[in-house]
Protein backbone atom coordinates (compact mmCIF):
# COMPACT_ATOMS: atom_id res chain seq x y z
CA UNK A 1 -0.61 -121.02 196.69
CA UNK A 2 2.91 -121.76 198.01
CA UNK A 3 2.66 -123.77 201.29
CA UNK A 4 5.13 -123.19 204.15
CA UNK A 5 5.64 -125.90 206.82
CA UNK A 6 6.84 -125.32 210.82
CA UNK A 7 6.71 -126.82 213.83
CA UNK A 8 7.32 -127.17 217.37
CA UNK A 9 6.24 -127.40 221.28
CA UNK A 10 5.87 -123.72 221.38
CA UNK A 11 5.58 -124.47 225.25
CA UNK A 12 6.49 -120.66 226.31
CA UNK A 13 6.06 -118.78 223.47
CA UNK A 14 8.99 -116.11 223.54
CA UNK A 15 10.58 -113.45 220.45
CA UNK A 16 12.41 -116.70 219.24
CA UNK A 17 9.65 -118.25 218.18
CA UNK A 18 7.73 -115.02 216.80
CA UNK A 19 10.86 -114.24 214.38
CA UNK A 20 11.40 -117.72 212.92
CA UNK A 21 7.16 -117.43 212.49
CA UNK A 22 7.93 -114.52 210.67
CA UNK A 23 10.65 -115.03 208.53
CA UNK A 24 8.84 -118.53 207.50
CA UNK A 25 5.66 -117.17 206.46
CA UNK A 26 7.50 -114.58 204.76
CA UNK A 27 8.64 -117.35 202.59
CA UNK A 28 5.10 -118.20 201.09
CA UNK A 29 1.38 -117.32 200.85
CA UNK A 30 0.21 -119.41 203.96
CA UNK A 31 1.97 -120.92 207.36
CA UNK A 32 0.59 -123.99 208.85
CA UNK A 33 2.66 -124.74 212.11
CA UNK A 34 2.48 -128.41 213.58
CA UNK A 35 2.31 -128.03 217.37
CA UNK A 36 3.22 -131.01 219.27
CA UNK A 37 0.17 -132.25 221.38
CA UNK A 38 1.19 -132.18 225.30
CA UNK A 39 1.69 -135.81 225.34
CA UNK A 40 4.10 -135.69 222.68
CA UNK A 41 5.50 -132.38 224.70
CA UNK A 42 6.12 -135.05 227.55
CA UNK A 43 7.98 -137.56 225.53
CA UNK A 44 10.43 -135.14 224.03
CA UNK A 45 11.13 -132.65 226.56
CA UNK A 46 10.38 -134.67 230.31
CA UNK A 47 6.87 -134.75 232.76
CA UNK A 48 7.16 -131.64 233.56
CA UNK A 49 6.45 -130.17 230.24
CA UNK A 50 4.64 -128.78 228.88
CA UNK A 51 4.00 -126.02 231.16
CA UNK A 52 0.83 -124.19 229.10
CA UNK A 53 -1.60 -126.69 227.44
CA UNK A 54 -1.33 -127.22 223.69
CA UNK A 55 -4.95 -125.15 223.45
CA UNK A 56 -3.50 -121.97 224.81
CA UNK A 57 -0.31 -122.73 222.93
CA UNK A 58 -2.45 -122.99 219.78
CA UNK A 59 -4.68 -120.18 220.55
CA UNK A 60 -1.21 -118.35 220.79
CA UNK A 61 -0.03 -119.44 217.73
CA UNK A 62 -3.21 -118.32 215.75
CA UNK A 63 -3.19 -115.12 217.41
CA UNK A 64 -0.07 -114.15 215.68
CA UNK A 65 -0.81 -112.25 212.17
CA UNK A 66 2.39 -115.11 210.71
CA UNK A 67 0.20 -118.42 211.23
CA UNK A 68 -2.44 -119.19 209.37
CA UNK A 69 -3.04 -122.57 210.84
CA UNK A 70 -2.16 -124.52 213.37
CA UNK A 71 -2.27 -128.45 213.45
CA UNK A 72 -1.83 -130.70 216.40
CA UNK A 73 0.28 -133.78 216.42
CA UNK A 74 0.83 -136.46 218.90
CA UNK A 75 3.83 -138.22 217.24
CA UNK A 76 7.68 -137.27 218.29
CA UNK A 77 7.81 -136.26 214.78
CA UNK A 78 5.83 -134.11 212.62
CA UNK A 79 6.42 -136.34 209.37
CA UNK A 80 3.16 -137.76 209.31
CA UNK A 81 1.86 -134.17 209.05
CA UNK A 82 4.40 -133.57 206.57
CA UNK A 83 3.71 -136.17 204.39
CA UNK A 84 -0.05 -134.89 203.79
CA UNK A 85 0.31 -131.75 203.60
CA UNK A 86 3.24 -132.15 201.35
CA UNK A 87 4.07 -127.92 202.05
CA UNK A 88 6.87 -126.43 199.17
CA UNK A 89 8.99 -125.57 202.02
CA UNK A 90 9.60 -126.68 205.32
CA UNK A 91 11.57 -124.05 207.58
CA UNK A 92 13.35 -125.52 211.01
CA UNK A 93 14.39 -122.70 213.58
CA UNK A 94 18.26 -122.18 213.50
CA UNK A 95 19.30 -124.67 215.81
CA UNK A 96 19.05 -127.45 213.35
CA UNK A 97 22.19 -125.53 210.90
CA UNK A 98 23.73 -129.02 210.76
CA UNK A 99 21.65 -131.30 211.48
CA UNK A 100 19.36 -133.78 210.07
CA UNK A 101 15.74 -132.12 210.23
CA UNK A 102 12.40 -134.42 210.34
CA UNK A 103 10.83 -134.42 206.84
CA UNK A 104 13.65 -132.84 204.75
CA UNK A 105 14.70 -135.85 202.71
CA UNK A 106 10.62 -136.18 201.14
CA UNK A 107 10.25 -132.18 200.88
CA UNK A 108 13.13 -132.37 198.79
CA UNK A 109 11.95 -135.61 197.06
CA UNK A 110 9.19 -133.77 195.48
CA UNK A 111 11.07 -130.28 194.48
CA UNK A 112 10.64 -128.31 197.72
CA UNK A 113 12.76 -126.66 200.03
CA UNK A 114 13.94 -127.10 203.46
CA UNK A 115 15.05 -123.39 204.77
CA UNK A 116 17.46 -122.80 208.17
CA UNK A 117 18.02 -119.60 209.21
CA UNK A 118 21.40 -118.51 209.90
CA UNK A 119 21.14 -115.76 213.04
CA UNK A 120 22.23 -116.44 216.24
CA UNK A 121 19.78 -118.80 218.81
CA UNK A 122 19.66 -116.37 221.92
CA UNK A 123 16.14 -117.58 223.68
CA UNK A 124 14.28 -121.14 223.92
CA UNK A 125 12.03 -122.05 226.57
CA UNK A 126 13.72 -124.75 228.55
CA UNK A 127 16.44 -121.65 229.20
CA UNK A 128 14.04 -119.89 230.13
CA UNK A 129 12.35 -122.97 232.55
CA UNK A 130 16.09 -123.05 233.52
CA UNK A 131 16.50 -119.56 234.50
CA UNK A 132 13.14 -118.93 236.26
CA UNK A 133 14.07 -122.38 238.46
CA UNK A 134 17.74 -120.68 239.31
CA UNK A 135 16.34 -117.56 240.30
CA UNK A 136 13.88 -119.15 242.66
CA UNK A 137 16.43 -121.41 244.25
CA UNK A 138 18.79 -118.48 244.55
């Protein structure tokens, strides 16, 4: 059974997220996602995040026919997670074309894959934070 490795905040849960879901567990026979716990949330992305607790994030997360499990971390990173679950590829949303992703380096190390989308990044959630905060100070 070929393992397939995500993760995330997931804090507002847009068609962003459900694609790169998607095309990741397309990849393999199962999808665990790594959800950052709301204190980890806080130390990557500010106190006011996250917005929705990491229980309706993950209850969001299973409800989509992609995941078939969802983990909670409180590090920053999810390489801990990583590291014992030791998944045959690890997919990182398109954003990180370029850049140094957590966990590549010992995915690699033992024959898997690290997979980056190449389409165009048109939605996250601290855009969309940003544009619901405009529109109400407009």
């Amino acid at each position: 059974m070929m393992t397939v490795f995500t993760n995330g905040c997931f804090d507002l849960l847009h068609v962003g997220h459900v694609r790169l879901l998607a095309f990741a567990r397309s990849l393999g026979d199962r999808l665990v996602v790594g959800l950052n716990s709301d204190a980890s949330v806080r130390q990557l992305k500010g106190p006011t995040r996250p917005i929705v607790p990491v229980e309706e994030r993950r209850e969001m997360l299973l409800a989509l026919e992609s995941v078939d499990q969802v983990i909670v971390f409180d590090e920053p990173t999810p390489l801990l997670l990583i590291e014992a679950l030791r998944p045959e590829v690890l997919v990182k949303g398109p954003d990180y074309a370029g850049r140094e992703c957590c966990g590549a380096k010992l995915v690699e190390s033992y024959g898997g894959r690290v997979v980056i989308p190449n389409w165009p990044v048109r939605q996250s959630s601290t855009r969309i934070v940003e544009r619901i905060l405009a529109q109400g100070a407009a």
